[in-house]
Protein backbone atom coordinates (compact mmCIF):
# COMPACT_ATOMS: atom_id res chain seq x y z
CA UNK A 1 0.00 0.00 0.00
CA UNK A 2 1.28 3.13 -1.23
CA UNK A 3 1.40 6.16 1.04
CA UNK A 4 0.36 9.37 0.50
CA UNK A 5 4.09 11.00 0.44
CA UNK A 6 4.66 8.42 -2.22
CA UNK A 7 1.28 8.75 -4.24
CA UNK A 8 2.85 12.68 -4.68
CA UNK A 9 6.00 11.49 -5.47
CA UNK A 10 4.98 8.96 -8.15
CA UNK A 11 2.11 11.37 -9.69
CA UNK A 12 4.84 14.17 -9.74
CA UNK A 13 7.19 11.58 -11.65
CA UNK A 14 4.81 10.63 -14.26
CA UNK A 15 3.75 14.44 -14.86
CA UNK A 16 7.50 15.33 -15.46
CA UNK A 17 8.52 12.62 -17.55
CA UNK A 18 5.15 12.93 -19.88
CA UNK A 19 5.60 16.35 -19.76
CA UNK A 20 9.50 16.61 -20.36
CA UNK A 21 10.68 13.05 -21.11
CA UNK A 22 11.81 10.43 -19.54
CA UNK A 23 15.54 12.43 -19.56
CA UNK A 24 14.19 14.72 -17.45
CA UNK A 25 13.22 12.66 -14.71
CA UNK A 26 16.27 12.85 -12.25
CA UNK A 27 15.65 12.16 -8.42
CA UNK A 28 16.44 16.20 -8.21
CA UNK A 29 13.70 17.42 -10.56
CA UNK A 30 11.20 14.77 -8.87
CA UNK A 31 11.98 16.30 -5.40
CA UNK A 32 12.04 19.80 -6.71
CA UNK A 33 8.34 19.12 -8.03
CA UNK A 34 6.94 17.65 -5.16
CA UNK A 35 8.74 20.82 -2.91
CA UNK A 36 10.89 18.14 -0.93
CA UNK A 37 14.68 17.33 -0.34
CA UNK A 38 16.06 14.96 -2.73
CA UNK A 39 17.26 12.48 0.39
CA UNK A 40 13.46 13.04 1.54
CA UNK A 41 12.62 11.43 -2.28
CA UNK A 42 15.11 8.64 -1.23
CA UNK A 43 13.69 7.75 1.95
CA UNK A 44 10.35 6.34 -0.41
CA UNK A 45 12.32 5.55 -3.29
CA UNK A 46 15.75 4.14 -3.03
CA UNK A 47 17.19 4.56 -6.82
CA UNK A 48 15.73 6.52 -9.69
CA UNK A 49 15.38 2.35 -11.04
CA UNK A 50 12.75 1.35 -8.06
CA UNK A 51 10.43 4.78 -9.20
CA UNK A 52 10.42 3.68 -12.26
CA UNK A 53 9.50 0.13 -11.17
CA UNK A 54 6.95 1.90 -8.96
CA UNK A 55 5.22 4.47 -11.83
CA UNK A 56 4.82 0.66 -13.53
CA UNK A 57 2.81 -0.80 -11.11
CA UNK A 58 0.95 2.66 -9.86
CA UNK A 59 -0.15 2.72 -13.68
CA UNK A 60 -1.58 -0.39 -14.44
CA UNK A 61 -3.50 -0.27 -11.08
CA UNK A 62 -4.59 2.49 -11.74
CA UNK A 63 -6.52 0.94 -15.34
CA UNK A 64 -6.41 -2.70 -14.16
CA UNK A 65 -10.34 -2.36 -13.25
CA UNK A 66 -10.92 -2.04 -16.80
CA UNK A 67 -9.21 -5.27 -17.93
CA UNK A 68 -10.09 -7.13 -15.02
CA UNK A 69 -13.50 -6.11 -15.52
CA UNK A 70 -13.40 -7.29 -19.19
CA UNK A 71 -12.79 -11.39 -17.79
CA UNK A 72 -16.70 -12.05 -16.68
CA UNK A 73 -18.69 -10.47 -19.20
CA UNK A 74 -22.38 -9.77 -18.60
CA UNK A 75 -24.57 -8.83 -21.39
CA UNK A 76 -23.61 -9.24 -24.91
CA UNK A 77 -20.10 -9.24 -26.18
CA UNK A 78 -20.73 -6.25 -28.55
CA UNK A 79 -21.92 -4.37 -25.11
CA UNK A 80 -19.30 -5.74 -22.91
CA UNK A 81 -16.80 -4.58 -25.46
CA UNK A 82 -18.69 -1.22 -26.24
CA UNK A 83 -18.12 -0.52 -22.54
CA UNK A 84 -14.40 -1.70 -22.03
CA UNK A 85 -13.39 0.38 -24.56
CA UNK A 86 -15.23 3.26 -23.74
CA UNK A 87 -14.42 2.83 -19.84
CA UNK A 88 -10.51 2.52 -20.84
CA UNK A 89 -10.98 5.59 -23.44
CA UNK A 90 -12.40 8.06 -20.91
CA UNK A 91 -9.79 6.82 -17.73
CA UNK A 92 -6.72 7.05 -20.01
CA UNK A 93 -8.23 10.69 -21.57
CA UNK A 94 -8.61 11.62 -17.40
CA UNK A 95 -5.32 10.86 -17.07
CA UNK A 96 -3.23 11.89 -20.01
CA UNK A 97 -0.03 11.44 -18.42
CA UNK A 98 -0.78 7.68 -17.81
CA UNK A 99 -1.33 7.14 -20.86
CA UNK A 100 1.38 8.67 -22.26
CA UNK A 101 3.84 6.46 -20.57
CA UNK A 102 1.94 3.33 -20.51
CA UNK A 103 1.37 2.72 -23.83
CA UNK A 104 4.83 4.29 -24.62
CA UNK A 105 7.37 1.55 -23.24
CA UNK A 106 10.15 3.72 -25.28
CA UNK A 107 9.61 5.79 -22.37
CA UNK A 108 11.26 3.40 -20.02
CA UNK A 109 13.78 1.63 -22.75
CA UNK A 110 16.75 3.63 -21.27
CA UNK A 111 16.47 1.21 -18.32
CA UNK A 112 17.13 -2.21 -19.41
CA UNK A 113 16.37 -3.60 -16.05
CA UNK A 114 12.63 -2.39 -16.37
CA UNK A 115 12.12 -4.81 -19.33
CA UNK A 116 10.53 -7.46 -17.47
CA UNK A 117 8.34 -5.14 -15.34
CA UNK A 118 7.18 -3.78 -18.75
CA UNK A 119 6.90 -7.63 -20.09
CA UNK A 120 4.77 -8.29 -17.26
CA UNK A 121 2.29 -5.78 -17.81
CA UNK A 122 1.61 -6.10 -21.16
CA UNK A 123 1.20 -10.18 -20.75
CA UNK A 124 -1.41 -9.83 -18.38
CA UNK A 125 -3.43 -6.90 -19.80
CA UNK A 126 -2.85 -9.77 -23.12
CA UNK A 127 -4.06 -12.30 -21.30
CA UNK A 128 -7.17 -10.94 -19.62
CA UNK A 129 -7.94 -10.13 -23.37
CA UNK A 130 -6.99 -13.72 -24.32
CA UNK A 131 -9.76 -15.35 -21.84
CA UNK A 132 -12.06 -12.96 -22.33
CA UNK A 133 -11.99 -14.08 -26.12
CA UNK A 134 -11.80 -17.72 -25.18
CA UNK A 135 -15.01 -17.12 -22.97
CA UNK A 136 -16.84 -15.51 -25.75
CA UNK A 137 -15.36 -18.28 -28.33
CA UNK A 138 -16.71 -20.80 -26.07
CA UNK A 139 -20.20 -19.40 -25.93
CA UNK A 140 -20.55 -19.00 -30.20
CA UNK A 141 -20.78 -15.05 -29.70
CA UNK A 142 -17.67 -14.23 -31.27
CA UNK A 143 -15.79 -15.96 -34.49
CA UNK A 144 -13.63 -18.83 -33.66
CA UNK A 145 -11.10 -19.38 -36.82
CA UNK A 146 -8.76 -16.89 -35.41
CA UNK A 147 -7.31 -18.02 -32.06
CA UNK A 148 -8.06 -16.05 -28.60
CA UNK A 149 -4.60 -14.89 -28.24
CA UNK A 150 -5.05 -13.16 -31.94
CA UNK A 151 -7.83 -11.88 -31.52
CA UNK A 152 -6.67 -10.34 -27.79
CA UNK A 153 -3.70 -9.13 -29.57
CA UNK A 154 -5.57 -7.10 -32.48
CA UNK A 155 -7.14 -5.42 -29.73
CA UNK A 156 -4.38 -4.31 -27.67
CA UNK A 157 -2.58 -3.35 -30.63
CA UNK A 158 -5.68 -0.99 -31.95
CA UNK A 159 -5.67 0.44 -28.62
CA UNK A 160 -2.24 1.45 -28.41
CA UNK A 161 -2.23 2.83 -32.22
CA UNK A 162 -5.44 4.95 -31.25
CA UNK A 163 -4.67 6.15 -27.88
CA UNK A 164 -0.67 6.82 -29.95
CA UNK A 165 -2.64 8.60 -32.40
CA UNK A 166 -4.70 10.52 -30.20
CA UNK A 167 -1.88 11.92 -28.66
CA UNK A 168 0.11 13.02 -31.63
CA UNK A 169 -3.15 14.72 -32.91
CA UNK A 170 -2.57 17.26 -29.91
CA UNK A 171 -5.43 15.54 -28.03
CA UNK A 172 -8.09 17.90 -29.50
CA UNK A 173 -11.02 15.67 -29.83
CA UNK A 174 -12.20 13.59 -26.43
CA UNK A 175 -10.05 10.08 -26.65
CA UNK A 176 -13.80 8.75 -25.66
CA UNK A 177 -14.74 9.54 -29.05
CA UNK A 178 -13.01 7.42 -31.11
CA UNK A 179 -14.26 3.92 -29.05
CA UNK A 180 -17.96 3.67 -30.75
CA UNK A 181 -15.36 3.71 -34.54
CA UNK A 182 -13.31 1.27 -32.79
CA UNK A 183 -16.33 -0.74 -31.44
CA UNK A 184 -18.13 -1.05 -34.37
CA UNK A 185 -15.00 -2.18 -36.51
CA UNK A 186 -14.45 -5.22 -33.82
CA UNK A 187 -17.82 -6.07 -33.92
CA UNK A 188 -17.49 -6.72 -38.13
CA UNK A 189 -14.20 -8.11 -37.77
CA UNK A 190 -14.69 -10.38 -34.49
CA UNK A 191 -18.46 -11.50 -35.26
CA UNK A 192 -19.80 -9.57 -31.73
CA UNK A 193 -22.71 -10.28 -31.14
């Protein structure tokens, strides 16, 4: 459990490095942003490597409701989709900063050691995908030529590109907006129903 101190710490982190890259994010600055000593950074944190391991896991709590929400869908799959992707649209457009580094891992590629971590995440937000495709398989609502893990991988790919895309465009439009396009394209290419 994270405490407050270190909630500050880890939102200032993110805010700095989507701001100003992950160059920028020095032990110094982070302290500086929070209005703490550096040694008063290190007393939560003990390298500039275990933030960074701790922005990983502070993001994908912070949109692991969505996934995990995905596994036991209620309703039908076009809805249950409909509302994953609109529920992950409108957190990650909340919380621009999160988005910017988690579906950026170049962010963190100056850190070798981080690889894993990064691994880690993206298998499980894959594999909550995968079952949720299985499940849907399993119960004839979805088409079954392609295999789960293809299907879960499409998905996470589109996301990425969109919420990439999004970004680039300045974030003018509401990220929420471009789910129902993105809905209705799985629904033709996945057999929803």
């Amino acid at each position: 459990m994270l405490s407050p101190r270190q909630i500050e710490i880890l939102e200032a982190a993110i805010q700095l490095t989507s701001e100003a890259g992950i160059q920028k994010l020095t032990i110094r600055n982070v302290a500086s942003a929070v209005g703490v000593s550096e040694p008063a950074v290190y007393r939560h944190f003990a390298s500039k490597h275990e933030l960074l391991v701790a922005i990983l896991e502070y993001l994908q709590n912070k949109i692991a409701h969505n996934f995990i929400g995905f596994i036991q869908p209620k309703g039908s799959s076009s809805e249950q989709f409909r509302l994953f992707l609109e529920n992950l649209f409108t957190e990650l457009e909340q919380n621009k900063a999160f988005s910017l580094l988690l579906f950026a891992e170049e962010t963190f590629n100056a850190d070798s050691e981080l690889r894993p971590e990064l691994n880690a995440i993206l298998d499980n937000n894959l594999s909550i995908l995968t079952l949720y495709f299985s499940h849907i398989m399993g119960e004839g609502l979805c088409r079954n030529d392609i295999g789960a893990d293809q299907l879960a991988l499409m998905t996470f790919g589109a996301i990425r590109l969109t919420v990439s895309r999004w970004h680039l465009k300045g974030e003018k439009d509401g990220l929420r907006t471009y789910a129902p396009l993105l809905h209705q394209s799985f629904v033709r290419l996945f057999n929803l129903t």
